[in-house]
PDB file of N, CA and C in Angstrom:
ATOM      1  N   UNK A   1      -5.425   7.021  -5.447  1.00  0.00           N
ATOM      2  CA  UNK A   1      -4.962   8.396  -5.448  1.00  0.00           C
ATOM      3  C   UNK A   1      -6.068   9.300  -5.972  1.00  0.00           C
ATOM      4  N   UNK A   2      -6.208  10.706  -5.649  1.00  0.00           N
ATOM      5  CA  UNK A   2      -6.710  11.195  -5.458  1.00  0.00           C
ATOM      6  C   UNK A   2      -6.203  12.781  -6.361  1.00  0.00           C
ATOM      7  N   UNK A   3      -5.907  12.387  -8.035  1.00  0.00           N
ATOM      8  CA  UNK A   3      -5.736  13.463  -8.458  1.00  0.00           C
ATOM      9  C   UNK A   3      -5.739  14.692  -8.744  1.00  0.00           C
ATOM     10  N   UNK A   4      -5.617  16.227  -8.258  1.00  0.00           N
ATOM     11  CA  UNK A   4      -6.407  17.231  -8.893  1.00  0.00           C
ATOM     12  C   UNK A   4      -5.328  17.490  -9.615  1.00  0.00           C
ATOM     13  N   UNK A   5      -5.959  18.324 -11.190  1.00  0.00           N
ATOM     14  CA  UNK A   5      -5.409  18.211 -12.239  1.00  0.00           C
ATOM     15  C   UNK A   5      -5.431  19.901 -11.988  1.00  0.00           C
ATOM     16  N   UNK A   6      -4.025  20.866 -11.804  1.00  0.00           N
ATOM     17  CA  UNK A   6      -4.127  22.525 -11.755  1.00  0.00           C
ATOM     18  C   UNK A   6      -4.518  22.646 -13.083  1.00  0.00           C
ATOM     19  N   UNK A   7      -3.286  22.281 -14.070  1.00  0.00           N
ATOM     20  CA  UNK A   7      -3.672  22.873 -15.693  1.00  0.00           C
ATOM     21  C   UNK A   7      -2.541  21.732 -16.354  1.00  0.00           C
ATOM     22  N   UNK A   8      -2.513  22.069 -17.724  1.00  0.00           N
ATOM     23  CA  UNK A   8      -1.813  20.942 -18.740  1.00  0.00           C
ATOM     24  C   UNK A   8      -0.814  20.320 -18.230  1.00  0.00           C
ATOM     25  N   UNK A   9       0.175  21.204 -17.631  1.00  0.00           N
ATOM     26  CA  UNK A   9       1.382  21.198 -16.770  1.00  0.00           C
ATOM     27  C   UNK A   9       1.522  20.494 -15.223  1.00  0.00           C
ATOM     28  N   UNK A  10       0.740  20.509 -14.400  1.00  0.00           N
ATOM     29  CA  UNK A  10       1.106  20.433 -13.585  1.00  0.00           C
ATOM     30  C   UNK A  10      -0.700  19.577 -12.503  1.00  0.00           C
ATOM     31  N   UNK A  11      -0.438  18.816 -11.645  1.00  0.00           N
ATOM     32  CA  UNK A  11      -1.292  18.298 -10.737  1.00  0.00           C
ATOM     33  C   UNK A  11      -0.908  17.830  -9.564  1.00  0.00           C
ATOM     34  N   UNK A  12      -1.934  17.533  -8.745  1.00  0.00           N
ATOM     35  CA  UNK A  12      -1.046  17.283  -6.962  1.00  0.00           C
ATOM     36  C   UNK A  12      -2.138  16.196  -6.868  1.00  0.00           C
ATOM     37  N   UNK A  13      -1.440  15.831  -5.369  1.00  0.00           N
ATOM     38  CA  UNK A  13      -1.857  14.231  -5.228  1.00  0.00           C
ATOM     39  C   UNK A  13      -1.443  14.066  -3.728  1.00  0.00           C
ATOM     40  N   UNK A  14      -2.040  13.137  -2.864  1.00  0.00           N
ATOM     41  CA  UNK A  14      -1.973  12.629  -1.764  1.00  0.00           C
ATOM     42  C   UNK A  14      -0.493  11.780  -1.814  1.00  0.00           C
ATOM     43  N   UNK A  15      -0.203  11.533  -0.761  1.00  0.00           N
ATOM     44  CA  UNK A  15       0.969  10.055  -0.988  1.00  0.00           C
ATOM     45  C   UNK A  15       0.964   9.530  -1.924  1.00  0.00           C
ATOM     46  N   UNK A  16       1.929   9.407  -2.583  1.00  0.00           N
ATOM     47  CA  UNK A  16       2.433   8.200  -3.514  1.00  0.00           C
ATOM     48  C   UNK A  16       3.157   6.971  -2.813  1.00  0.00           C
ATOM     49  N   UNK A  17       3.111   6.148  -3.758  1.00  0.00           N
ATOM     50  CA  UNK A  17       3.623   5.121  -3.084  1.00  0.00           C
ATOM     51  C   UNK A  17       3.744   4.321  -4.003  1.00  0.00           C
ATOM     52  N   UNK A  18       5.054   3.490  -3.697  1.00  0.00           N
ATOM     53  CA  UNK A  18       5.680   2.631  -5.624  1.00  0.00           C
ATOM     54  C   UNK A  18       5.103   2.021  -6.280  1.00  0.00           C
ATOM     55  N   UNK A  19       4.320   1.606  -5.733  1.00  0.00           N
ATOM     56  CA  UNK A  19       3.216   0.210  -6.147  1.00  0.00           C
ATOM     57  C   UNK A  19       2.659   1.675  -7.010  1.00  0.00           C
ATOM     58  N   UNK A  20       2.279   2.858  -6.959  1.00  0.00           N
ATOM     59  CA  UNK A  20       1.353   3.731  -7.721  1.00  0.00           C
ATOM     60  C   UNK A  20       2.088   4.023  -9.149  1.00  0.00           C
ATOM     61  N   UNK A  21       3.381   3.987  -8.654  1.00  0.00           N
ATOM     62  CA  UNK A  21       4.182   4.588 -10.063  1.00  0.00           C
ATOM     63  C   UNK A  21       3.816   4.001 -11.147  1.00  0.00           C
ATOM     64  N   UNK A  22       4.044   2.756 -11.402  1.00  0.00           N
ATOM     65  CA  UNK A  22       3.507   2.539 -12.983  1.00  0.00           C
ATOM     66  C   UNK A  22       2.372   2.800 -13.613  1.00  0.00           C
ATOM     67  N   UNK A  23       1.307   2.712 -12.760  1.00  0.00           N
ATOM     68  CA  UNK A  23       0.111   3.408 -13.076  1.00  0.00           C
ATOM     69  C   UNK A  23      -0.072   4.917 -13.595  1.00  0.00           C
ATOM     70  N   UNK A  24       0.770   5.255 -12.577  1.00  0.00           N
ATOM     71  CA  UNK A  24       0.966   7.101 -13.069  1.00  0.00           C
ATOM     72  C   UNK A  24       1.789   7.392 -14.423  1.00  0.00           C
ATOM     73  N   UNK A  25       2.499   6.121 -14.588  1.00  0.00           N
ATOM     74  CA  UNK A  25       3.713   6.390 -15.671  1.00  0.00           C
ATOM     75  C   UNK A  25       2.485   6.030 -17.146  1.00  0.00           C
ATOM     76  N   UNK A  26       1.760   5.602 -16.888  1.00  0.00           N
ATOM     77  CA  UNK A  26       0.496   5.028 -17.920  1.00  0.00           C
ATOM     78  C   UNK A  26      -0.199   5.734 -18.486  1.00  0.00           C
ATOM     79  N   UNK A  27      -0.409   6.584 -17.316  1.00  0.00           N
ATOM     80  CA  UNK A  27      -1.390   7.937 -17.391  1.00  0.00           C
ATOM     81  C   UNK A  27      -0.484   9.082 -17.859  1.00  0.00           C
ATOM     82  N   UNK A  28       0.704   8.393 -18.286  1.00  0.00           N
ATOM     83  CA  UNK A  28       1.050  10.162 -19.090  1.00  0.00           C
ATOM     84  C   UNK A  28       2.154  10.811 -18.501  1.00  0.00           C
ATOM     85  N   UNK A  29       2.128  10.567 -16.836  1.00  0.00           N
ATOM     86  CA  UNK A  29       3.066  11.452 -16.049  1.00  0.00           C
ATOM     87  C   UNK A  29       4.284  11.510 -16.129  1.00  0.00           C
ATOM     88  N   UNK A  30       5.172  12.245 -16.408  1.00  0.00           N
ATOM     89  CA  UNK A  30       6.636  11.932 -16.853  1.00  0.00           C
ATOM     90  C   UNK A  30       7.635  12.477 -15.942  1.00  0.00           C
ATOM     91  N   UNK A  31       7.070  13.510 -14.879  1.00  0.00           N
ATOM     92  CA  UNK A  31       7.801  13.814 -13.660  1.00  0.00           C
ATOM     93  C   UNK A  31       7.189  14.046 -12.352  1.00  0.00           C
ATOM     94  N   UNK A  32       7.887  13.954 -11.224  1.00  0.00           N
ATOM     95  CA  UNK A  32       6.964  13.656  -9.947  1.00  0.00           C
ATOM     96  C   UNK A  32       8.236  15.169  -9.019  1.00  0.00           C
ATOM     97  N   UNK A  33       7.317  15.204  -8.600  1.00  0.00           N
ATOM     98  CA  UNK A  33       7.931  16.266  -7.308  1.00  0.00           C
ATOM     99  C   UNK A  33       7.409  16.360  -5.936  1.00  0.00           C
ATOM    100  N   UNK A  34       8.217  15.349  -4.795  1.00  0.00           N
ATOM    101  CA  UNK A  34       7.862  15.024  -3.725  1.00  0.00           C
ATOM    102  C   UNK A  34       8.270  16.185  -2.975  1.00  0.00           C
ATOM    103  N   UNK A  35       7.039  17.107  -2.295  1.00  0.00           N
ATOM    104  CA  UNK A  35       6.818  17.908  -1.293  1.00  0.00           C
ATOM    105  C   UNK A  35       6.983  17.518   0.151  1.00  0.00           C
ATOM    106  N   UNK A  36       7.042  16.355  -0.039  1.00  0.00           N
ATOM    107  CA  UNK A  36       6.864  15.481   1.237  1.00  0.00           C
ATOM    108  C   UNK A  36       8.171  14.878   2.518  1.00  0.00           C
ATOM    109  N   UNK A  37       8.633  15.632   3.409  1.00  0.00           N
ATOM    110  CA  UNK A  37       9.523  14.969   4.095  1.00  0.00           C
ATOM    111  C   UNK A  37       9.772  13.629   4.420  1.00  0.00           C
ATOM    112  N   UNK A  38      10.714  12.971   4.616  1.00  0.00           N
ATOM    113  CA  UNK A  38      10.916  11.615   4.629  1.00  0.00           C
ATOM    114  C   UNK A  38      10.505  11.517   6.574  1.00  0.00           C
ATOM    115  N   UNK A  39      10.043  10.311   7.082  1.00  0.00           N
ATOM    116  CA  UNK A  39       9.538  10.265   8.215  1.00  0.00           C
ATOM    117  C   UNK A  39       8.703  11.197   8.620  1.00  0.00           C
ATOM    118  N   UNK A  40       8.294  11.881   8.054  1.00  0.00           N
ATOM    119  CA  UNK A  40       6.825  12.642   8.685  1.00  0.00           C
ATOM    120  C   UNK A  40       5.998  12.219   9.313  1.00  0.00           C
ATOM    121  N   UNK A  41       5.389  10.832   9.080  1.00  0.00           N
ATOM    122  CA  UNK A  41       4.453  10.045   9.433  1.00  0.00           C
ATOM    123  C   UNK A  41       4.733   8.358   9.347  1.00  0.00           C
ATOM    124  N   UNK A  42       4.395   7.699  10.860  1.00  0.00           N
ATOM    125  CA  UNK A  42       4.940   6.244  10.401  1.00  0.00           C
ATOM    126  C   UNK A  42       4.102   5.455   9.494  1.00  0.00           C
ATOM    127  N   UNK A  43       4.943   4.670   8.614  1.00  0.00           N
ATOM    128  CA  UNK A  43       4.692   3.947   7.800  1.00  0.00           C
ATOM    129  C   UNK A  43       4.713   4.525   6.702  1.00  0.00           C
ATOM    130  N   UNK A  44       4.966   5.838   5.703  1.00  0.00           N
ATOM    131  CA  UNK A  44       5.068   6.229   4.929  1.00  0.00           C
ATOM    132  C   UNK A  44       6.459   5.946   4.276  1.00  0.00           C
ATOM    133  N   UNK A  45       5.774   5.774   3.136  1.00  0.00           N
ATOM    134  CA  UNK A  45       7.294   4.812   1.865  1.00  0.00           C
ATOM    135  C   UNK A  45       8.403   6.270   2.017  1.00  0.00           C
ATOM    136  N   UNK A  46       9.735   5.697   1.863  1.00  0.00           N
ATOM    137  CA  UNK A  46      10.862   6.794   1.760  1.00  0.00           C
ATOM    138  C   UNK A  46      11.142   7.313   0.725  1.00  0.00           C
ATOM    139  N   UNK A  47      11.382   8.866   0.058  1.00  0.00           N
ATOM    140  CA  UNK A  47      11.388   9.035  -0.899  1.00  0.00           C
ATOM    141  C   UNK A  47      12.457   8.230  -1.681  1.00  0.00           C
ATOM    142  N   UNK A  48      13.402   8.001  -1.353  1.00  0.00           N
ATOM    143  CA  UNK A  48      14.283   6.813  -2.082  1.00  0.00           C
ATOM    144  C   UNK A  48      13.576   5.676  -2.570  1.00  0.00           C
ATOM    145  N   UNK A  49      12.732   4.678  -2.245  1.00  0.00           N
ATOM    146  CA  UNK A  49      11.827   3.858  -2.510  1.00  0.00           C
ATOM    147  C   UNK A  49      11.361   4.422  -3.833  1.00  0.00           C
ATOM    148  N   UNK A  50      10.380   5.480  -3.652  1.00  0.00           N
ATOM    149  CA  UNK A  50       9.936   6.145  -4.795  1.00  0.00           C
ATOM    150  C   UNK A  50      10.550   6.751  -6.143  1.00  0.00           C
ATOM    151  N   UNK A  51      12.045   6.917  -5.710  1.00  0.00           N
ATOM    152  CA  UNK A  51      12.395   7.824  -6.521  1.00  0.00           C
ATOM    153  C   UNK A  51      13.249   6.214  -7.706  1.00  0.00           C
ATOM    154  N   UNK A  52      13.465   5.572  -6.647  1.00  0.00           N
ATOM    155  CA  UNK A  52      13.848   4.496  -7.584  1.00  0.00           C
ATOM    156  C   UNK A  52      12.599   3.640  -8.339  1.00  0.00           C
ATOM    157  N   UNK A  53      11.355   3.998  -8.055  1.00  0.00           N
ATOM    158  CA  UNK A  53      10.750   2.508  -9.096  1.00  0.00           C
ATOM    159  C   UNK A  53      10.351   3.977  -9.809  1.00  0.00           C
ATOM    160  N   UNK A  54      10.227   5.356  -9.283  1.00  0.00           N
ATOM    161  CA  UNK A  54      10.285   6.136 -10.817  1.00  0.00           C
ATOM    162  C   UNK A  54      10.942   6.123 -11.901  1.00  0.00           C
ATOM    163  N   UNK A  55      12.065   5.964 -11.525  1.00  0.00           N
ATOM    164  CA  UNK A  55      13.392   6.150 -12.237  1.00  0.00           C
ATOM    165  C   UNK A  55      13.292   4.841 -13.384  1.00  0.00           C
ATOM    166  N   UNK A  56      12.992   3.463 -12.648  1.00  0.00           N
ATOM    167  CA  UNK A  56      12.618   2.784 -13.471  1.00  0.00           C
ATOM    168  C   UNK A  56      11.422   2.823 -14.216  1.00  0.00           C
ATOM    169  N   UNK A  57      10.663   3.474 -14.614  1.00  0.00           N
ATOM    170  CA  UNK A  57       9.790   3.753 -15.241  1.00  0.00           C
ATOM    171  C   UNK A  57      10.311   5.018 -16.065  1.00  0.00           C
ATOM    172  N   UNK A  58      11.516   5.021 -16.388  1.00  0.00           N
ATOM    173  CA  UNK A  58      11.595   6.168 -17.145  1.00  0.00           C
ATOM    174  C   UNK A  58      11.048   7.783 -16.845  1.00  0.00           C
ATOM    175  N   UNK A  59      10.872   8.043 -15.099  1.00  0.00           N
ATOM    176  CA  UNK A  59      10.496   9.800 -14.637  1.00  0.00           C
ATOM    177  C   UNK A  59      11.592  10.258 -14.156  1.00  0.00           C
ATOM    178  N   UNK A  60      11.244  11.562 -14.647  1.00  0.00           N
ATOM    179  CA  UNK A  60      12.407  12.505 -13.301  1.00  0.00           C
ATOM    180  C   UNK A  60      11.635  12.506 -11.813  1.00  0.00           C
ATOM    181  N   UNK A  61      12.289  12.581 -11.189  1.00  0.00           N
ATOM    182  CA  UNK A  61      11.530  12.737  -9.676  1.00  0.00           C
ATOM    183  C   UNK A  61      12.531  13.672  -8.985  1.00  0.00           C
ATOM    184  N   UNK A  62      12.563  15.015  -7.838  1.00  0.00           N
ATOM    185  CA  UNK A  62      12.888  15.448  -7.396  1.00  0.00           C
ATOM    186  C   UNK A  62      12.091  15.436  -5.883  1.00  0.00           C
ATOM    187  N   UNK A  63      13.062  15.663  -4.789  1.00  0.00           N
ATOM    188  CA  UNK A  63      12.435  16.117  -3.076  1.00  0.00           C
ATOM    189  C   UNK A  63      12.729  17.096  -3.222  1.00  0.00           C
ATOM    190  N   UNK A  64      11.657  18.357  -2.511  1.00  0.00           N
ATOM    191  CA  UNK A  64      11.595  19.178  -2.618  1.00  0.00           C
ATOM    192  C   UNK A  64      10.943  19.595  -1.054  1.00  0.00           C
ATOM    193  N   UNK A  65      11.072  18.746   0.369  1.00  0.00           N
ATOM    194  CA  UNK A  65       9.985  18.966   1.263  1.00  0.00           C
ATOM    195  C   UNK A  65      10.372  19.408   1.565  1.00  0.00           C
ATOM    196  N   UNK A  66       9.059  20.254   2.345  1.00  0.00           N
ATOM    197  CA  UNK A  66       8.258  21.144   2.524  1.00  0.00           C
ATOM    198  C   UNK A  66       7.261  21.161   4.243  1.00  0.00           C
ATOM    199  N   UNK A  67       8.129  21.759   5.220  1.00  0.00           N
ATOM    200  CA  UNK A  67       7.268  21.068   6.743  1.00  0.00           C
ATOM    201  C   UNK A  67       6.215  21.968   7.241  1.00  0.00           C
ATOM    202  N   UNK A  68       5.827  23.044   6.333  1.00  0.00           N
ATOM    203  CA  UNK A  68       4.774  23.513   6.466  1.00  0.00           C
ATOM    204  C   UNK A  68       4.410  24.931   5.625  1.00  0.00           C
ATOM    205  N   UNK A  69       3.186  25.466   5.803  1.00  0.00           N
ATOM    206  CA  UNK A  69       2.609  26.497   4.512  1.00  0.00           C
ATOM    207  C   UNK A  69       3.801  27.314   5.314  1.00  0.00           C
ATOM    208  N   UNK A  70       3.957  28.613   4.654  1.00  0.00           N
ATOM    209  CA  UNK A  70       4.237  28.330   2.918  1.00  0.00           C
ATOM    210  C   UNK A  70       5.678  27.999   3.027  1.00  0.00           C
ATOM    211  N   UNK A  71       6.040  27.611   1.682  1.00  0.00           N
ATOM    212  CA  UNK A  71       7.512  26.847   1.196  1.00  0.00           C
ATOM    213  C   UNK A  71       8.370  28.194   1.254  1.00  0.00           C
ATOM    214  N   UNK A  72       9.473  27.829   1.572  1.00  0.00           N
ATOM    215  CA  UNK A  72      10.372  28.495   1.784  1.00  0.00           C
ATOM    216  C   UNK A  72      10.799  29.712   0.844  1.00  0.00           C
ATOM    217  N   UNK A  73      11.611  30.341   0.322  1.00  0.00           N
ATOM    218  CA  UNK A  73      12.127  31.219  -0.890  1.00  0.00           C
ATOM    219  C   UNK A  73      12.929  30.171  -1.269  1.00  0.00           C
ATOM    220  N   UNK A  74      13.678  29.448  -0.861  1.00  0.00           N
ATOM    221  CA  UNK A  74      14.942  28.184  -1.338  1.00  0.00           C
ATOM    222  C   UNK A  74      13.921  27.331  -2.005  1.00  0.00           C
ATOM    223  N   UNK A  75      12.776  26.720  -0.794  1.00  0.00           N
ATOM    224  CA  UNK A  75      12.250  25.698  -2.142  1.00  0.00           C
ATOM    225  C   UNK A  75      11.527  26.307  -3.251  1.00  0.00           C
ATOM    226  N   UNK A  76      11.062  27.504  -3.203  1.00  0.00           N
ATOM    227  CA  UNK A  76      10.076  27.765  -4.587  1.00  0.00           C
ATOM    228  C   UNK A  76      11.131  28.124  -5.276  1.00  0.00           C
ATOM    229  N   UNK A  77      12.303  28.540  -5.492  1.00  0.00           N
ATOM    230  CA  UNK A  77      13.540  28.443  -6.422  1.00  0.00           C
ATOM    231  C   UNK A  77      14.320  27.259  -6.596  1.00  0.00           C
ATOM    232  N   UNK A  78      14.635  26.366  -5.542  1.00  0.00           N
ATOM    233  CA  UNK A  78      14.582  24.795  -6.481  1.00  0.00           C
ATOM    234  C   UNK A  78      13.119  24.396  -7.179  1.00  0.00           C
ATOM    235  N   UNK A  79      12.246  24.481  -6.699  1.00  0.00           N
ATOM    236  CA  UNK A  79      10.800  23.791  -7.097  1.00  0.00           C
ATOM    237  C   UNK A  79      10.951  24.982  -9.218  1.00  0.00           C
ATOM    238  N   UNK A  80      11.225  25.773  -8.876  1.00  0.00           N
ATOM    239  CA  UNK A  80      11.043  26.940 -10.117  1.00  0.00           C
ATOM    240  C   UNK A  80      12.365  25.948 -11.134  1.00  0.00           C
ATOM    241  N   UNK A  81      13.476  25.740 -10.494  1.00  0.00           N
ATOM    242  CA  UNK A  81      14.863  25.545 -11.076  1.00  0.00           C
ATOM    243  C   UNK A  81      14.005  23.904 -11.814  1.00  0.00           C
ATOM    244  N   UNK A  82      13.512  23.231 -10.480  1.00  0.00           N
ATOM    245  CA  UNK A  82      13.332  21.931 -11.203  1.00  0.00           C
ATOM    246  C   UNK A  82      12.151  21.666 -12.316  1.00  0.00           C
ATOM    247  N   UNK A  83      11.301  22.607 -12.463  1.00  0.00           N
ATOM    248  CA  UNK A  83       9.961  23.139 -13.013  1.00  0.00           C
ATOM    249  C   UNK A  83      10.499  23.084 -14.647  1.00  0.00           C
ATOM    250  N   UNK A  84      11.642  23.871 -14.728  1.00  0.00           N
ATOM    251  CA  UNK A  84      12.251  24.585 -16.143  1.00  0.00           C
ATOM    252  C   UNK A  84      12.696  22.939 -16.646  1.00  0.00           C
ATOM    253  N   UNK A  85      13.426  22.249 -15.896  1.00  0.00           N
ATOM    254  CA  UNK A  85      14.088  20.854 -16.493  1.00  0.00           C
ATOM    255  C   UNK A  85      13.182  19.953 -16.750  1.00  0.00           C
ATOM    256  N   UNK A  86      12.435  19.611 -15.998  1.00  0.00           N
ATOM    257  CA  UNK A  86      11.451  18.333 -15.967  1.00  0.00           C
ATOM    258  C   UNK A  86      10.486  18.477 -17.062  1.00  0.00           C
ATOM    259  N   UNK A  87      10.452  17.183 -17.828  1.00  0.00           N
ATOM    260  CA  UNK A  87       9.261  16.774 -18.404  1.00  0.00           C
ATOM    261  C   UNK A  87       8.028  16.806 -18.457  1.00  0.00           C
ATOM    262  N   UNK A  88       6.899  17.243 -18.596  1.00  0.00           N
ATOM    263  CA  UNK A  88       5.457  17.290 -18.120  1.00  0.00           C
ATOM    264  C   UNK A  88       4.483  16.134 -18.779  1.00  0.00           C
ATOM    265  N   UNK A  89       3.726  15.991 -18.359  1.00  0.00           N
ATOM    266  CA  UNK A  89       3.018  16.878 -16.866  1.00  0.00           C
ATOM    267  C   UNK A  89       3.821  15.951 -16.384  1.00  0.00           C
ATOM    268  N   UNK A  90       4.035  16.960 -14.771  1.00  0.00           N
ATOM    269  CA  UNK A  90       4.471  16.736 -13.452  1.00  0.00           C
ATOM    270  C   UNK A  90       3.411  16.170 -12.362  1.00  0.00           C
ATOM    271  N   UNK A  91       3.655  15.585 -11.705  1.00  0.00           N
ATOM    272  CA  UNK A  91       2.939  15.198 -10.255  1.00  0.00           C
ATOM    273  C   UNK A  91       3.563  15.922  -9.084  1.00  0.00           C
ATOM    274  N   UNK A  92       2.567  16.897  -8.461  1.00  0.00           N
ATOM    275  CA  UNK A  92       3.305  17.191  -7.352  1.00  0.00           C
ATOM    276  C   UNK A  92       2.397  15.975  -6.055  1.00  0.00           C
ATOM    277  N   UNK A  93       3.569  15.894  -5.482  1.00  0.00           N
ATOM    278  CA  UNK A  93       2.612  15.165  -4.085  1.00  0.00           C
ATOM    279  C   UNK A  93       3.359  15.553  -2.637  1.00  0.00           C
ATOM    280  N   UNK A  94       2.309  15.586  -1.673  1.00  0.00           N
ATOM    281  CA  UNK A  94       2.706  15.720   0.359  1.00  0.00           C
ATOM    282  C   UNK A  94       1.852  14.983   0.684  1.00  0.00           C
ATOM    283  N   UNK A  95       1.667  14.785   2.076  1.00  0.00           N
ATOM    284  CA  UNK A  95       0.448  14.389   2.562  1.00  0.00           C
ATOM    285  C   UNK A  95      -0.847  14.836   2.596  1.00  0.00           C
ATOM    286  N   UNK A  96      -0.977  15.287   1.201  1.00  0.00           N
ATOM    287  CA  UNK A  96      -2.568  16.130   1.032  1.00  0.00           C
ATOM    288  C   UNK A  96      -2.602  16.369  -0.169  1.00  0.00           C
ATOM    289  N   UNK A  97      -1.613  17.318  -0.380  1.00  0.00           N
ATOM    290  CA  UNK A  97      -1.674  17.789  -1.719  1.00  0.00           C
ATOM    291  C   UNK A  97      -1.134  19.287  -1.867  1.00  0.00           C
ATOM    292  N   UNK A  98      -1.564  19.639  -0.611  1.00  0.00           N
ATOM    293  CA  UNK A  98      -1.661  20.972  -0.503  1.00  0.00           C
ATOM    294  C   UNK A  98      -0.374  21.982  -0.501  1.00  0.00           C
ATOM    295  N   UNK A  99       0.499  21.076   0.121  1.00  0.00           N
ATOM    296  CA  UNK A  99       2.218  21.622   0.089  1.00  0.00           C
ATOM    297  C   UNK A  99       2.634  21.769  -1.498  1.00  0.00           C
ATOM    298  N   UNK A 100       2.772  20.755  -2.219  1.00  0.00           N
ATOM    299  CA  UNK A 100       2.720  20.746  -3.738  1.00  0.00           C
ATOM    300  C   UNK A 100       2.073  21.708  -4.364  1.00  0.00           C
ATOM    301  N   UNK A 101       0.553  22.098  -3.797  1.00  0.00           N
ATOM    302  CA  UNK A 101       0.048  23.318  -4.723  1.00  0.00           C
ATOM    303  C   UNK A 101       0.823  24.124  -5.005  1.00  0.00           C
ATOM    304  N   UNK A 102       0.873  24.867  -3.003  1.00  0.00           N
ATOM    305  CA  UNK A 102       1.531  25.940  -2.572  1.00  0.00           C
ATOM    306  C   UNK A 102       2.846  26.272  -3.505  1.00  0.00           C
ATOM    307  N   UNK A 103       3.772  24.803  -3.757  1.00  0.00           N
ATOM    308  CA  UNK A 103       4.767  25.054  -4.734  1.00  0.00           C
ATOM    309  C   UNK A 103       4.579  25.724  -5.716  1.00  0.00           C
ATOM    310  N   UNK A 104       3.813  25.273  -6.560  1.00  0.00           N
ATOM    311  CA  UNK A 104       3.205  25.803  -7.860  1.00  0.00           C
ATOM    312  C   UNK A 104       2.517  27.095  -7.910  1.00  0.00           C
ATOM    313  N   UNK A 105       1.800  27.203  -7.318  1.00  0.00           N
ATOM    314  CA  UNK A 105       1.379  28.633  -7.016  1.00  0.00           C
ATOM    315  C   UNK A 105       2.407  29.772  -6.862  1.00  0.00           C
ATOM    316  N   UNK A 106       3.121  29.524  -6.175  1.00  0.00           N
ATOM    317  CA  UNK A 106       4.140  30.290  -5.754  1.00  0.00           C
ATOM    318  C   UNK A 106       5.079  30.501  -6.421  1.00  0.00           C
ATOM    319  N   UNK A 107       4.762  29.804  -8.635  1.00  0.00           N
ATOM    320  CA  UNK A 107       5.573  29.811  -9.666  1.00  0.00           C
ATOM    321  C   UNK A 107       4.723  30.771 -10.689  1.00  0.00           C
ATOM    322  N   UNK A 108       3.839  30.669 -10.188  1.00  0.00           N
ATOM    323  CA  UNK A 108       2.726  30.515 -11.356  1.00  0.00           C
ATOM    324  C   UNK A 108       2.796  32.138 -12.160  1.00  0.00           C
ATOM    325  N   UNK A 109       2.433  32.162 -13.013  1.00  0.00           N
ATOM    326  CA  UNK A 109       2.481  33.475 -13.458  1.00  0.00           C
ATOM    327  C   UNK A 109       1.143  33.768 -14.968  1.00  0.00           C
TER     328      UNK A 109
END
């Protein structure tokens, strides 16, 4: 994986994938926020997959996808709603990274 770190709070990331979670859970990360639609691309893990070996690792994880720039007004007010609850730092991840920014950005103040 392919971390960029925005600030204390918050970073984005390429695909995740379960086998990554404990590693991330190592490094500190205590919540994940998948930007990422389920079947977007074949062979990509389902967010259910993910959200369960998070869960066992003790993260919050929320879906939040996102099928193209920019995120909706609905998701940057769940993404804002789930922002206030979750634990930090957060992981945002899509297939890039870039959907996840857009989230954050679109909080940022």
């Amino acid at each position: 994986m392919n971390i960029n770190k925005i600030d204390d709070r918050f970073a984005t990331t390429g695909q995740v994938r379960p086998q990554d979670i404990e590693e991330l859970a190592r490094e500190g990360y205590r919540s994940i926020v998948c930007a990422r639609p389920d079947d977007e691309e074949q062979g990509q893990p389902a967010f259910a997959e993910i959200a369960r070996e998070a869960e066992r690792h003790g993260m919050s994880i929320v879906h939040i996808p996102v099928s193209g720039p920019p995120p909706s007004p609905e998701q940057v007010a769940r993404f804002e709603k789930a922002m206030e609850t979750m634990e930090g730092p957060v992981l945002g991840f899509c297939r890039g990274g870039s959907r996840a920014a857009a989230l954050y950005a679109a909080i940022a103040r």
